[in-house]
PDB file of N, CA and C in Angstrom:
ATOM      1  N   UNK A   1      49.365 112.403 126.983  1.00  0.00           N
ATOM      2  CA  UNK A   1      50.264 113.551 127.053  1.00  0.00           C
ATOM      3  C   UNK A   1      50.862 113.747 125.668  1.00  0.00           C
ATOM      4  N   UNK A   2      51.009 115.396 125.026  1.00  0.00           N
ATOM      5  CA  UNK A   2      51.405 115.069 123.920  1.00  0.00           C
ATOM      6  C   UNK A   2      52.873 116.352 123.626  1.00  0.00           C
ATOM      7  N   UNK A   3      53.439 115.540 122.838  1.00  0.00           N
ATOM      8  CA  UNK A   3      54.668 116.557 123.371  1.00  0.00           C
ATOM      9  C   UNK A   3      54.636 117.795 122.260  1.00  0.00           C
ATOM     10  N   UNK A   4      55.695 118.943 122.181  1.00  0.00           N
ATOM     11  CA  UNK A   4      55.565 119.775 121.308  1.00  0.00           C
ATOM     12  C   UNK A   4      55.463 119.377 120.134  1.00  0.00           C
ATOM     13  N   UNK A   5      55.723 118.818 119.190  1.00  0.00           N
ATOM     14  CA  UNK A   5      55.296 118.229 118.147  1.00  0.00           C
ATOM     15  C   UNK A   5      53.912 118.071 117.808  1.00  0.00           C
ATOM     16  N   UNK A   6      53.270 117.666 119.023  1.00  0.00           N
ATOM     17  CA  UNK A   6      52.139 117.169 118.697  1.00  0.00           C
ATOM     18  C   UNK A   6      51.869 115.731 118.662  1.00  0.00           C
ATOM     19  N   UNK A   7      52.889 115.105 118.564  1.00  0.00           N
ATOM     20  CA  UNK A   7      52.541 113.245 118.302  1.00  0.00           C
ATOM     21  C   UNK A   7      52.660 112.762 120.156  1.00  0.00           C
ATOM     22  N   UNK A   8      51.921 112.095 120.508  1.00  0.00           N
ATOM     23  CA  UNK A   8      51.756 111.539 121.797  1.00  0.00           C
ATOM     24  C   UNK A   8      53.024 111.128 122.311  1.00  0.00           C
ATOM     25  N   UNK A   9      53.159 110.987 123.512  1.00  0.00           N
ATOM     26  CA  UNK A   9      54.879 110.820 124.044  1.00  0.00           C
ATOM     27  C   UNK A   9      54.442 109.426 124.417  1.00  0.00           C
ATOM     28  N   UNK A  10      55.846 108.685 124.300  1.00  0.00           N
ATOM     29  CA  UNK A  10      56.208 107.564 123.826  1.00  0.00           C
ATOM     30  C   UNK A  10      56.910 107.283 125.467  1.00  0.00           C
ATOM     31  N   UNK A  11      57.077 108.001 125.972  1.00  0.00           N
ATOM     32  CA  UNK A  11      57.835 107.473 127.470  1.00  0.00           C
ATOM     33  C   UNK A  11      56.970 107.065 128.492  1.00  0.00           C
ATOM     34  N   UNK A  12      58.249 105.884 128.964  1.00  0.00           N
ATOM     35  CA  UNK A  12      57.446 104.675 129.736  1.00  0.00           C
ATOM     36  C   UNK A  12      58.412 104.230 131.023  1.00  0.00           C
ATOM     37  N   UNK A  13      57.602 104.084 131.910  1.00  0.00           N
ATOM     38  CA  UNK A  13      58.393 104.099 133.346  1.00  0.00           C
ATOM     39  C   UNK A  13      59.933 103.378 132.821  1.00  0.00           C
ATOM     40  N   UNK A  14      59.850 102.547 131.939  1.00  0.00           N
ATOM     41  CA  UNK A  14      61.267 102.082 131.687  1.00  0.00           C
ATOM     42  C   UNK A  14      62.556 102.885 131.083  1.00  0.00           C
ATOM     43  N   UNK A  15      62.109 103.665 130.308  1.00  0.00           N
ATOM     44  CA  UNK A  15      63.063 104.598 129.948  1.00  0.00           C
ATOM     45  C   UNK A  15      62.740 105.933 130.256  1.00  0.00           C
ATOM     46  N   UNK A  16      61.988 106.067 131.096  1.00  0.00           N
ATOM     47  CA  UNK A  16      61.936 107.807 131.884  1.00  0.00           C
ATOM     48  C   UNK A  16      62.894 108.185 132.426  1.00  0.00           C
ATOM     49  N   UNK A  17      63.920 106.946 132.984  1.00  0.00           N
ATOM     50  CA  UNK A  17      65.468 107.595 133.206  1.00  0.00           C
ATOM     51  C   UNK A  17      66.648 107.538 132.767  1.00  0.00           C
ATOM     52  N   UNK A  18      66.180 107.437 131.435  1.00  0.00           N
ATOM     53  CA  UNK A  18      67.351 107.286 130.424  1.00  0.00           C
ATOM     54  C   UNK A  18      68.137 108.469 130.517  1.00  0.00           C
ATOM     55  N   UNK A  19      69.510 108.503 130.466  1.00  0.00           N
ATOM     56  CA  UNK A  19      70.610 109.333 130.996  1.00  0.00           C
ATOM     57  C   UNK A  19      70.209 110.655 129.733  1.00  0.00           C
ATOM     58  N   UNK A  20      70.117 111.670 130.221  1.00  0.00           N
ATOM     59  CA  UNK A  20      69.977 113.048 128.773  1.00  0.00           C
ATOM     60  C   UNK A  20      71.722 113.446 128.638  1.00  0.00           C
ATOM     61  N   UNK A  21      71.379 113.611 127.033  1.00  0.00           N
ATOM     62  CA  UNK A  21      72.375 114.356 126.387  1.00  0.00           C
ATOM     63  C   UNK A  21      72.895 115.642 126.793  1.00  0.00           C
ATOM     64  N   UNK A  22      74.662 115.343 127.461  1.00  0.00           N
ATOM     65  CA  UNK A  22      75.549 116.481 128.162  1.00  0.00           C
ATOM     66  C   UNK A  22      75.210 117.945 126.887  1.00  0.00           C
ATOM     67  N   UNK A  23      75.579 119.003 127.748  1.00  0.00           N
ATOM     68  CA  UNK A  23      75.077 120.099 127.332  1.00  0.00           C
ATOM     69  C   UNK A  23      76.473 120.292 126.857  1.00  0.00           C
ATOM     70  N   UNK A  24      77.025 120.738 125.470  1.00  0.00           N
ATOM     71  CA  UNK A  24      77.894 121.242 124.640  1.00  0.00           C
ATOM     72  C   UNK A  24      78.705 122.330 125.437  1.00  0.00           C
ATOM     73  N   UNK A  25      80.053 122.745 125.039  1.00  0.00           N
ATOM     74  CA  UNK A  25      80.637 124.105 125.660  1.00  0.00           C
ATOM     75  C   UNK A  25      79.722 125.442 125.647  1.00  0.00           C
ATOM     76  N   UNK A  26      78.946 125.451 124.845  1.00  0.00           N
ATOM     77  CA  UNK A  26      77.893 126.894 124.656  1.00  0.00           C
ATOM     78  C   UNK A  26      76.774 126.745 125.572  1.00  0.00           C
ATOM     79  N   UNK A  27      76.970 125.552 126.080  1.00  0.00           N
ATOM     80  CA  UNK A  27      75.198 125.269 126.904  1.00  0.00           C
ATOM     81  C   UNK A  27      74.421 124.805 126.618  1.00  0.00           C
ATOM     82  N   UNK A  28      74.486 124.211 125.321  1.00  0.00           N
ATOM     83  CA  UNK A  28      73.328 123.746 124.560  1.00  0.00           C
ATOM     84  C   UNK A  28      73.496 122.333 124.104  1.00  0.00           C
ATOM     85  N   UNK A  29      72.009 121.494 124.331  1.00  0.00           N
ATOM     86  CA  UNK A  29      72.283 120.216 123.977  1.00  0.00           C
ATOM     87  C   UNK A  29      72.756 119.503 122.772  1.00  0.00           C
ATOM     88  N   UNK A  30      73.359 118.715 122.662  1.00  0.00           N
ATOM     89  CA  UNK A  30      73.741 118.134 121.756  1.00  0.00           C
ATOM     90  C   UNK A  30      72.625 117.238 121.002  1.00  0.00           C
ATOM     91  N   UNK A  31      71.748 116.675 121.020  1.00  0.00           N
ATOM     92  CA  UNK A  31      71.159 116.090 120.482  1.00  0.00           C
ATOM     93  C   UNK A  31      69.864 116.767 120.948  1.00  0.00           C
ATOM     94  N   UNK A  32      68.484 116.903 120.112  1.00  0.00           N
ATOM     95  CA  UNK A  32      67.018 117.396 121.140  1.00  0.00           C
ATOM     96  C   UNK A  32      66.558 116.538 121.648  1.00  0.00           C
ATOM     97  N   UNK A  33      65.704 116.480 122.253  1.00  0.00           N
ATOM     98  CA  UNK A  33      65.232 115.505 123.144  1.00  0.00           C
ATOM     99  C   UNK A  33      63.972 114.472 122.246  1.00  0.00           C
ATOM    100  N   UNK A  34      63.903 114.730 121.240  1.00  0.00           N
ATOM    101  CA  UNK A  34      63.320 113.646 120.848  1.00  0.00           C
ATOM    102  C   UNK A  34      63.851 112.667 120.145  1.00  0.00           C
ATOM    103  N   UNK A  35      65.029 112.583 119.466  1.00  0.00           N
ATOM    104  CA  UNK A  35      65.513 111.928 118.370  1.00  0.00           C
ATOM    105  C   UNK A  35      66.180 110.695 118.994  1.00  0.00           C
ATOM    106  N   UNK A  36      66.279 110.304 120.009  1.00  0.00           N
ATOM    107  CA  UNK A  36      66.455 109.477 120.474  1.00  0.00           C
ATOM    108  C   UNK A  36      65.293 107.884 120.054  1.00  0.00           C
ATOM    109  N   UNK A  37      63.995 108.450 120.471  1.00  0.00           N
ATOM    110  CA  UNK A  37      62.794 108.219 119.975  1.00  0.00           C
ATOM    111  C   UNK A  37      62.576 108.036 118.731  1.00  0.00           C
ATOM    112  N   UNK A  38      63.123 108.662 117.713  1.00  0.00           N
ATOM    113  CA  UNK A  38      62.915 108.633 116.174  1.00  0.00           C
ATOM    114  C   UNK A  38      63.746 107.678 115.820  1.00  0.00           C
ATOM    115  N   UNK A  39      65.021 108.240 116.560  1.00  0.00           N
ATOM    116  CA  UNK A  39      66.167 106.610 115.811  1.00  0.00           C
ATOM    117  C   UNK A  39      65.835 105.024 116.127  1.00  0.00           C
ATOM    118  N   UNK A  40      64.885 104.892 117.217  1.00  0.00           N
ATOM    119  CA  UNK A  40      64.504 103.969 117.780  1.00  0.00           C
ATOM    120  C   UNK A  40      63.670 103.305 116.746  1.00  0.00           C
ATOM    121  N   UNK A  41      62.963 104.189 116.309  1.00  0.00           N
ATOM    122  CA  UNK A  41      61.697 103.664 115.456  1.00  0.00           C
ATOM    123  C   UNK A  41      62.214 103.306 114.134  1.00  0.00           C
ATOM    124  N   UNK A  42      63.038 104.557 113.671  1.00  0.00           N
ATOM    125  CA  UNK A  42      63.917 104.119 112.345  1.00  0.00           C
ATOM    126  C   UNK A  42      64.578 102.494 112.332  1.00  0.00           C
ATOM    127  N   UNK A  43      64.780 102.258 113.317  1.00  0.00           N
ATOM    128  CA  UNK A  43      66.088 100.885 113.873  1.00  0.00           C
ATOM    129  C   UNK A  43      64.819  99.868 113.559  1.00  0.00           C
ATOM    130  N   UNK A  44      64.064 100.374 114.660  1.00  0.00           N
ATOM    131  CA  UNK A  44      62.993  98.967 114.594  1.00  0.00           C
ATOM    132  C   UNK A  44      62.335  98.957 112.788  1.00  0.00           C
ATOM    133  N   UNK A  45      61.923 100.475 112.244  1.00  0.00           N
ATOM    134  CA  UNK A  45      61.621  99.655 110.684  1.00  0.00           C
ATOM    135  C   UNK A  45      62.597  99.138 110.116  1.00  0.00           C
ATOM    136  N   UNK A  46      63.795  98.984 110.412  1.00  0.00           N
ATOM    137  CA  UNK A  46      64.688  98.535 109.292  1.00  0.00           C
ATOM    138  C   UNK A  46      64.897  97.399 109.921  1.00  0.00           C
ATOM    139  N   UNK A  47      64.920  97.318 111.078  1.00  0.00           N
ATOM    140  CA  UNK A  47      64.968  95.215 111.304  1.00  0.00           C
ATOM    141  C   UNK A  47      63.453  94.506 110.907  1.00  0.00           C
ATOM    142  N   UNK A  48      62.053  95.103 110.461  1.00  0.00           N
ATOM    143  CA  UNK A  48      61.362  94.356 109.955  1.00  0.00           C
ATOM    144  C   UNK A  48      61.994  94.263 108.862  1.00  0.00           C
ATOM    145  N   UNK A  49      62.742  95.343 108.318  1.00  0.00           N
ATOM    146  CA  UNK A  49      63.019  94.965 106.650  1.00  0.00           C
ATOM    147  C   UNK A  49      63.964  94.172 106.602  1.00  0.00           C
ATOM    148  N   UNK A  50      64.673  93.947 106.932  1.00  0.00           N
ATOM    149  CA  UNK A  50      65.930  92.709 107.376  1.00  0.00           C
ATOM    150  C   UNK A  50      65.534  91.586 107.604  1.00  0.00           C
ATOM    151  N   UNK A  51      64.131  91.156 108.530  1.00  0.00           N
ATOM    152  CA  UNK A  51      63.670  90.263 108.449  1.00  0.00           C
ATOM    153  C   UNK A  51      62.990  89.445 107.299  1.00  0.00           C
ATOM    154  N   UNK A  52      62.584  90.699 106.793  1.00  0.00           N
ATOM    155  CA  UNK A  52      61.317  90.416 105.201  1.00  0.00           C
ATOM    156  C   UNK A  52      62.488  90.251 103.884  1.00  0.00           C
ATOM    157  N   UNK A  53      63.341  90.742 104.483  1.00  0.00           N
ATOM    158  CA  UNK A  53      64.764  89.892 103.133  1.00  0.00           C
ATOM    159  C   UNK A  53      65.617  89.123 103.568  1.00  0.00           C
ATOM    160  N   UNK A  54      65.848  88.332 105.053  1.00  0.00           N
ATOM    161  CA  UNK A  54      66.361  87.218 104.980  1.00  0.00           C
ATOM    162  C   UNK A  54      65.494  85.864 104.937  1.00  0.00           C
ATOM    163  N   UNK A  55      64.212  86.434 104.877  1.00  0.00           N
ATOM    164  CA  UNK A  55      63.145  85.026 104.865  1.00  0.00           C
ATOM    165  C   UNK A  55      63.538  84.377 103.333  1.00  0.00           C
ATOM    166  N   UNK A  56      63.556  84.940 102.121  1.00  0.00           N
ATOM    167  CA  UNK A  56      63.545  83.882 101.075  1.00  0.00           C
ATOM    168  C   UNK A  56      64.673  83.156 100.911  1.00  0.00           C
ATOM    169  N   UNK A  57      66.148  83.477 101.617  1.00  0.00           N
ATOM    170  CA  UNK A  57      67.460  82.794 101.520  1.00  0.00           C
ATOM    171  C   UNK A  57      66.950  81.226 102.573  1.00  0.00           C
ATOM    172  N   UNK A  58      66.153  81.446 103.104  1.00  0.00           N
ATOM    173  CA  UNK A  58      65.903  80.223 104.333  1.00  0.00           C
ATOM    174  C   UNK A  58      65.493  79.076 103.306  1.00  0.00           C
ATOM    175  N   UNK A  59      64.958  78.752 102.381  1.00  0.00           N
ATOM    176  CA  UNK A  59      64.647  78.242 101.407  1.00  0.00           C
ATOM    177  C   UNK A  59      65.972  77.496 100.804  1.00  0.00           C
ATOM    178  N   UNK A  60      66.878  77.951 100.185  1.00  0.00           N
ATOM    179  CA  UNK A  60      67.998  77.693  99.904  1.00  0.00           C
ATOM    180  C   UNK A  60      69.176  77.072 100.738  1.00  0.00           C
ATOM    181  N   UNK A  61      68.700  77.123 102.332  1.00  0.00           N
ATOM    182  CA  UNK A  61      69.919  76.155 103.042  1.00  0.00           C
ATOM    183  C   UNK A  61      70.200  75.007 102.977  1.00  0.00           C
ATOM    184  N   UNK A  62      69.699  74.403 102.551  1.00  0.00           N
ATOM    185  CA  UNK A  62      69.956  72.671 102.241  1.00  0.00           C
ATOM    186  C   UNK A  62      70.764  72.666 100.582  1.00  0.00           C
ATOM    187  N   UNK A  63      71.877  71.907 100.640  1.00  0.00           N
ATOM    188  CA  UNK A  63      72.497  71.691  99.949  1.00  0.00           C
ATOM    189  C   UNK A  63      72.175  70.099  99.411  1.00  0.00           C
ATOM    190  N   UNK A  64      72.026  70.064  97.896  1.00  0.00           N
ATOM    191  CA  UNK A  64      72.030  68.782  97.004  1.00  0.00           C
ATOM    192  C   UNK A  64      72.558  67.571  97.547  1.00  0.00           C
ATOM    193  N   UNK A  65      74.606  68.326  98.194  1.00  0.00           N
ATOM    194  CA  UNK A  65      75.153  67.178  98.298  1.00  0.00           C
ATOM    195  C   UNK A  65      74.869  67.014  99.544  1.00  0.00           C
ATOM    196  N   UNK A  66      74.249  67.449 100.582  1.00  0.00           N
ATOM    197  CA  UNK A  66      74.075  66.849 101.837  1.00  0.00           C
ATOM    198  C   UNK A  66      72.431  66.177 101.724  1.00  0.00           C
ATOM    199  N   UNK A  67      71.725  66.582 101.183  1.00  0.00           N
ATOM    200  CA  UNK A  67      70.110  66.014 101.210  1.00  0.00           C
ATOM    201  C   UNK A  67      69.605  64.806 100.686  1.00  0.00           C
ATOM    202  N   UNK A  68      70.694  64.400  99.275  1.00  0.00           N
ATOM    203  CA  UNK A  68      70.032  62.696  99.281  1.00  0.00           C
ATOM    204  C   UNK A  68      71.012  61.865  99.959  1.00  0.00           C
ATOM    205  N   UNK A  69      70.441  60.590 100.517  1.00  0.00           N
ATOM    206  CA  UNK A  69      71.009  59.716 101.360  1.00  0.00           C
ATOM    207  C   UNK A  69      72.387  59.051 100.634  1.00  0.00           C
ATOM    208  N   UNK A  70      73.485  58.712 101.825  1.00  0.00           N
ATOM    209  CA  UNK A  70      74.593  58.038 101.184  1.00  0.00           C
ATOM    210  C   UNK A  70      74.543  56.489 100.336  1.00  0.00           C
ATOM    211  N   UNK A  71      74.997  56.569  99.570  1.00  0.00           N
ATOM    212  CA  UNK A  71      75.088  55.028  98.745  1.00  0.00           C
ATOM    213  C   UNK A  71      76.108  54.318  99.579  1.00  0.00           C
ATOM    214  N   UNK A  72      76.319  53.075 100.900  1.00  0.00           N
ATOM    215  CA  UNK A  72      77.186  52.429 101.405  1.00  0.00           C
ATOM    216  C   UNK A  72      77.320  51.475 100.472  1.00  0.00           C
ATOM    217  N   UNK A  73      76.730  51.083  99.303  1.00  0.00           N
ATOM    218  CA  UNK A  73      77.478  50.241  98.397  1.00  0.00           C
ATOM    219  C   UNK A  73      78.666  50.601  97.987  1.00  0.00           C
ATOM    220  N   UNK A  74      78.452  51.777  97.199  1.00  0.00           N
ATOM    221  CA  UNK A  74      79.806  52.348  96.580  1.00  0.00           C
ATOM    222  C   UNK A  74      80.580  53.417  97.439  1.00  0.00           C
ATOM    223  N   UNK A  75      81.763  52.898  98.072  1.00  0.00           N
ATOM    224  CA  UNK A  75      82.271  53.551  98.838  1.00  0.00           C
ATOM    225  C   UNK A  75      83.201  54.425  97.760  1.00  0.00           C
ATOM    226  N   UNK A  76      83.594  55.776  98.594  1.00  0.00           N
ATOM    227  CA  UNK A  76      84.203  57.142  97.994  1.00  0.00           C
ATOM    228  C   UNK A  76      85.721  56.861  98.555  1.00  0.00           C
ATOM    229  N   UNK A  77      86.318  55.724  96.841  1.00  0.00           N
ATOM    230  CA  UNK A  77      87.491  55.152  97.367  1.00  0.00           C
ATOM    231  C   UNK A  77      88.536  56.363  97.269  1.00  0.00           C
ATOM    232  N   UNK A  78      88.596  57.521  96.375  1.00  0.00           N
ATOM    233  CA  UNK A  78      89.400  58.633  96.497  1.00  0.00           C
ATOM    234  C   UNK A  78      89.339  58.934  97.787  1.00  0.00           C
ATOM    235  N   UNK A  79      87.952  59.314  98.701  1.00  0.00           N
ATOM    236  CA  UNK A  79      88.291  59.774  99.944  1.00  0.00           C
ATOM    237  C   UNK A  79      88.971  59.091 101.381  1.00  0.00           C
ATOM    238  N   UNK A  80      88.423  57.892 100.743  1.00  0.00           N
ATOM    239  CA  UNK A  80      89.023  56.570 101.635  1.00  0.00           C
ATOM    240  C   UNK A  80      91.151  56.740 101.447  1.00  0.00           C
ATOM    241  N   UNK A  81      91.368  56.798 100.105  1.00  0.00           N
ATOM    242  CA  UNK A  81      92.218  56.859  99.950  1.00  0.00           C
ATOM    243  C   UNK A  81      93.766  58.088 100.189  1.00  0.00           C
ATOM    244  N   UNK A  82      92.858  59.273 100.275  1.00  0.00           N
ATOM    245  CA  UNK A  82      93.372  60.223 100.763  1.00  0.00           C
ATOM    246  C   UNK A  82      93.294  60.280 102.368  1.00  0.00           C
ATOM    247  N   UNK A  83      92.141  59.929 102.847  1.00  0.00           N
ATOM    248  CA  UNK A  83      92.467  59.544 104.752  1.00  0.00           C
ATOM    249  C   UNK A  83      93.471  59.087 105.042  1.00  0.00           C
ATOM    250  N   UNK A  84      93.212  57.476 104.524  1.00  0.00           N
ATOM    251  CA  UNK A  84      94.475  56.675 105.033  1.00  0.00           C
ATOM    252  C   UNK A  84      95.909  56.986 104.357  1.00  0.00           C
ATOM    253  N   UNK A  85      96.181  57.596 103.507  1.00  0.00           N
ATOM    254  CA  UNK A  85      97.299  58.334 102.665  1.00  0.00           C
ATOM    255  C   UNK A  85      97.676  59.394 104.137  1.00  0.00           C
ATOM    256  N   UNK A  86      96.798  60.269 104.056  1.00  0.00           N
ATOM    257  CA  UNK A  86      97.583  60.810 105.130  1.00  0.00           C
ATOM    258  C   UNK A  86      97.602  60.768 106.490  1.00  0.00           C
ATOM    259  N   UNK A  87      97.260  60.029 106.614  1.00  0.00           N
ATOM    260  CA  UNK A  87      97.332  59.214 108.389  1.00  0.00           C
ATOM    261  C   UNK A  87      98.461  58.413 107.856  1.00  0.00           C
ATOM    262  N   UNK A  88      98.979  57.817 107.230  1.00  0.00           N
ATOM    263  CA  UNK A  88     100.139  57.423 107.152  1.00  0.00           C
ATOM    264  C   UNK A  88     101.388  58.581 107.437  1.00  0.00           C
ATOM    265  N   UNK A  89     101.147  59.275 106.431  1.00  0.00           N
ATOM    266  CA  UNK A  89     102.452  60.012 105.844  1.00  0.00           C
ATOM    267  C   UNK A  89     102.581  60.889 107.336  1.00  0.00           C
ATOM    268  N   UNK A  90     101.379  61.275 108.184  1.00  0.00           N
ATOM    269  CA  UNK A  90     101.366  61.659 109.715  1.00  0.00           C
ATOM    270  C   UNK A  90     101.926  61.081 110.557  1.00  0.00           C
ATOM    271  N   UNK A  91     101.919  59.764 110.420  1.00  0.00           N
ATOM    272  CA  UNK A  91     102.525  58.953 111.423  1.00  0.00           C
ATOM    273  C   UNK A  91     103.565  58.704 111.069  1.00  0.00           C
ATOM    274  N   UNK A  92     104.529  58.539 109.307  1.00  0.00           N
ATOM    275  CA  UNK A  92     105.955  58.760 109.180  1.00  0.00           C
ATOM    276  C   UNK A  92     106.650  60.078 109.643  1.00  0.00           C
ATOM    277  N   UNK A  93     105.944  61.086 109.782  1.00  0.00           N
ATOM    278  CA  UNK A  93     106.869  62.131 110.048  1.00  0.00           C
ATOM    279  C   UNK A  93     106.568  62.027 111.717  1.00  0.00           C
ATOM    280  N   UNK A  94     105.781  61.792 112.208  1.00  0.00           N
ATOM    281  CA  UNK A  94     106.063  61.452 113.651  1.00  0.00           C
ATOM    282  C   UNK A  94     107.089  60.655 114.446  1.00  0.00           C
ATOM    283  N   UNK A  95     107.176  59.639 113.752  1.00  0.00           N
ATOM    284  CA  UNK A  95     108.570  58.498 114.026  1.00  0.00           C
ATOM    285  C   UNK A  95     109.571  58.774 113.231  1.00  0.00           C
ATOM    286  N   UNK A  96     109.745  59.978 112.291  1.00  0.00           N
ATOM    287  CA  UNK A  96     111.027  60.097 111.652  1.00  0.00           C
ATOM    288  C   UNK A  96     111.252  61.687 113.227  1.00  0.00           C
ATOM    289  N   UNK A  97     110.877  62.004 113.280  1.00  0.00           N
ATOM    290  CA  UNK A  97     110.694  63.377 114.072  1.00  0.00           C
ATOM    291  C   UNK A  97     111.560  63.269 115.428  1.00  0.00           C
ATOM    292  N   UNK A  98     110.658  61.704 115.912  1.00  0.00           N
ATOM    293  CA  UNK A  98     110.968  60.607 117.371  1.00  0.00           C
ATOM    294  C   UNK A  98     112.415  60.318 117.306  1.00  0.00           C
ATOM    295  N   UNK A  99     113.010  59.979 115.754  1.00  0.00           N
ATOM    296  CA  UNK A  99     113.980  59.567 115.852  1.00  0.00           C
ATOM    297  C   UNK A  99     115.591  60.385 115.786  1.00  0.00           C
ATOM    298  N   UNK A 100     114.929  61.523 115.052  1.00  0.00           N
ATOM    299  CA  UNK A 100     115.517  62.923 115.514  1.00  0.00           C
ATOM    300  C   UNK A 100     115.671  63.424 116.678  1.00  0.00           C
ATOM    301  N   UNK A 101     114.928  63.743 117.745  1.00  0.00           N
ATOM    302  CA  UNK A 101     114.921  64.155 118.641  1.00  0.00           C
ATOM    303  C   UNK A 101     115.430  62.995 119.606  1.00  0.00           C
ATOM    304  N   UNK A 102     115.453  61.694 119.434  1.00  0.00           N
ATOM    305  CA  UNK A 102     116.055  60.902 120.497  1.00  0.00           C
ATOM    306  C   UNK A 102     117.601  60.578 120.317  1.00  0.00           C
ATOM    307  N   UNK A 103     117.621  61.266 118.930  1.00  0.00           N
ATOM    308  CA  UNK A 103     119.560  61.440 118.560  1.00  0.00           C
ATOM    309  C   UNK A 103     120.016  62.600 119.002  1.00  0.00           C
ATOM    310  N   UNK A 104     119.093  63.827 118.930  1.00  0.00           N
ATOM    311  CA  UNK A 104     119.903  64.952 119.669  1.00  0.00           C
ATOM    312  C   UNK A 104     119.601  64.674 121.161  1.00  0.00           C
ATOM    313  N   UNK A 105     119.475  64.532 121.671  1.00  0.00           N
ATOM    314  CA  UNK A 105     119.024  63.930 123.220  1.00  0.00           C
ATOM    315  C   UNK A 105     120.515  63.006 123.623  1.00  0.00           C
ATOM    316  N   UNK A 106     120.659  61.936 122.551  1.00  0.00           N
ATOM    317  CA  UNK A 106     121.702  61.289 123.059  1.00  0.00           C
ATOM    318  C   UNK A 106     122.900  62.057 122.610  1.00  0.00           C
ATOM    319  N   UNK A 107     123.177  62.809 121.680  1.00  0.00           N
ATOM    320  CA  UNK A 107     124.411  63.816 121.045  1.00  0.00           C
ATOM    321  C   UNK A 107     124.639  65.149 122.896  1.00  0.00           C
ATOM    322  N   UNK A 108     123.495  65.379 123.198  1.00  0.00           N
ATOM    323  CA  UNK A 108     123.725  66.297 124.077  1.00  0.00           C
ATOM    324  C   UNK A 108     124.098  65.616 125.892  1.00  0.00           C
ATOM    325  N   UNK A 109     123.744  64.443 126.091  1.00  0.00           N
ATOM    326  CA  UNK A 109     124.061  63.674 126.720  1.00  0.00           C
ATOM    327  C   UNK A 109     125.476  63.223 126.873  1.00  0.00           C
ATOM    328  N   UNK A 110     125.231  63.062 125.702  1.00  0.00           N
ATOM    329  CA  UNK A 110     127.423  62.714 125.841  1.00  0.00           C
ATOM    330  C   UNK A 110     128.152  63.843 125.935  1.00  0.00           C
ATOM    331  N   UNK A 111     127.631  65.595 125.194  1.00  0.00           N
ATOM    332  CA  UNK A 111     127.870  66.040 125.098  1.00  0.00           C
ATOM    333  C   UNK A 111     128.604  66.696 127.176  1.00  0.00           C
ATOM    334  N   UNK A 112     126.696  66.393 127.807  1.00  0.00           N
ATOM    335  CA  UNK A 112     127.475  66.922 129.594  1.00  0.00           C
ATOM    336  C   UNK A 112     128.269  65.458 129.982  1.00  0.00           C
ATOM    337  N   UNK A 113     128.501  64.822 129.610  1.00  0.00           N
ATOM    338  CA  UNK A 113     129.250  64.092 130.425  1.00  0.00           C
ATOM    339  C   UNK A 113     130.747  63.690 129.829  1.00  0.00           C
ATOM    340  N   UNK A 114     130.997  64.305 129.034  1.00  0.00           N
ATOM    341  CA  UNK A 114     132.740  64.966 128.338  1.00  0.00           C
ATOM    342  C   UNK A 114     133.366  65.333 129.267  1.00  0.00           C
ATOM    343  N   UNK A 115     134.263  65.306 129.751  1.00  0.00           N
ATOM    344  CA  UNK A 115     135.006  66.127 130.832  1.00  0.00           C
ATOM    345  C   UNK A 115     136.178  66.429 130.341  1.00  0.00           C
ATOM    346  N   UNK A 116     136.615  66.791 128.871  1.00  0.00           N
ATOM    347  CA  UNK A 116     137.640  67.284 128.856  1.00  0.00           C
ATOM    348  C   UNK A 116     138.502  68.953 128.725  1.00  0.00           C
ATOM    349  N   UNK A 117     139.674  68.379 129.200  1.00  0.00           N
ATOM    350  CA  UNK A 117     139.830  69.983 130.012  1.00  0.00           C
ATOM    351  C   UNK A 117     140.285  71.149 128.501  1.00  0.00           C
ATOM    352  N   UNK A 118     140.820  70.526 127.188  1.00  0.00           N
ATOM    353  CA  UNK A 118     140.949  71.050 126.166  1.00  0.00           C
ATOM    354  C   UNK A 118     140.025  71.813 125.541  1.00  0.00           C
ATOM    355  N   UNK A 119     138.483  71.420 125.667  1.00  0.00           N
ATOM    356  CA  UNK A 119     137.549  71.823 124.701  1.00  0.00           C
ATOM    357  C   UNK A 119     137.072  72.919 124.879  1.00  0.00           C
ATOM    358  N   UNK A 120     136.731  73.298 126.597  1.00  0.00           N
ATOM    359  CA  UNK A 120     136.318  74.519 127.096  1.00  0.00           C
ATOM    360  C   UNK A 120     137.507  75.612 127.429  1.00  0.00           C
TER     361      UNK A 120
END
């Protein structure tokens, strides 16, 4: 079957009921009835071309510092040293924090059990 154009029609029980383009205030369609079809094809050449220029970056994913193996002789005492540096200084402000909050706890404690008749 070939449509006005002349180039063979492209419709296939799967999209033979693709919803058509509402007719404008004048009556007339908004889009023609083929370009639907054209943008399709446009879409699909430009994802081969998308494909054919992300193939040479695939080459380049491996990084230097991850690809040769670790030396466990010489340990990475800066990094060693910055871990345990701050897993410390984490766990001082945790128990300085603990010890804050278990003083306002006891400040507000005494605070409900005041009963004097002056203050309020």
């Amino acid at each position: 079957m070939a449509t006005a154009e002349g180039f063979p029609s492209r419709v296939t029980a799967a999209c033979a009921h693709a919803p058509r383009p509402r007719a404008a205030a004048g009556g007339a369609a908004l889009a023609p009835a083929g370009s639907a079809h054209k943008m399709a094809a446009a879409l699909r050449g430009a994802k081969g071309l998308w494909l054919v220029a992300a193939a040479p970056r695939l080459a380049f994913t491996r990084s230097a510092f991850v690809a040769k193996k670790r030396n466990y002789d010489q340990p990475n005492w800066l990094g060693v040293g910055l871990a345990f540096s701050t897993s410390a200084a984490l766990w001082a402000l945790l128990f300085k924090q603990h010890n804050e909050d278990v003083m306002e706890y006891e400040r507000r404690k005494e605070e409900r059990q005041h009963k004097c008749t002056g203050c309020s």
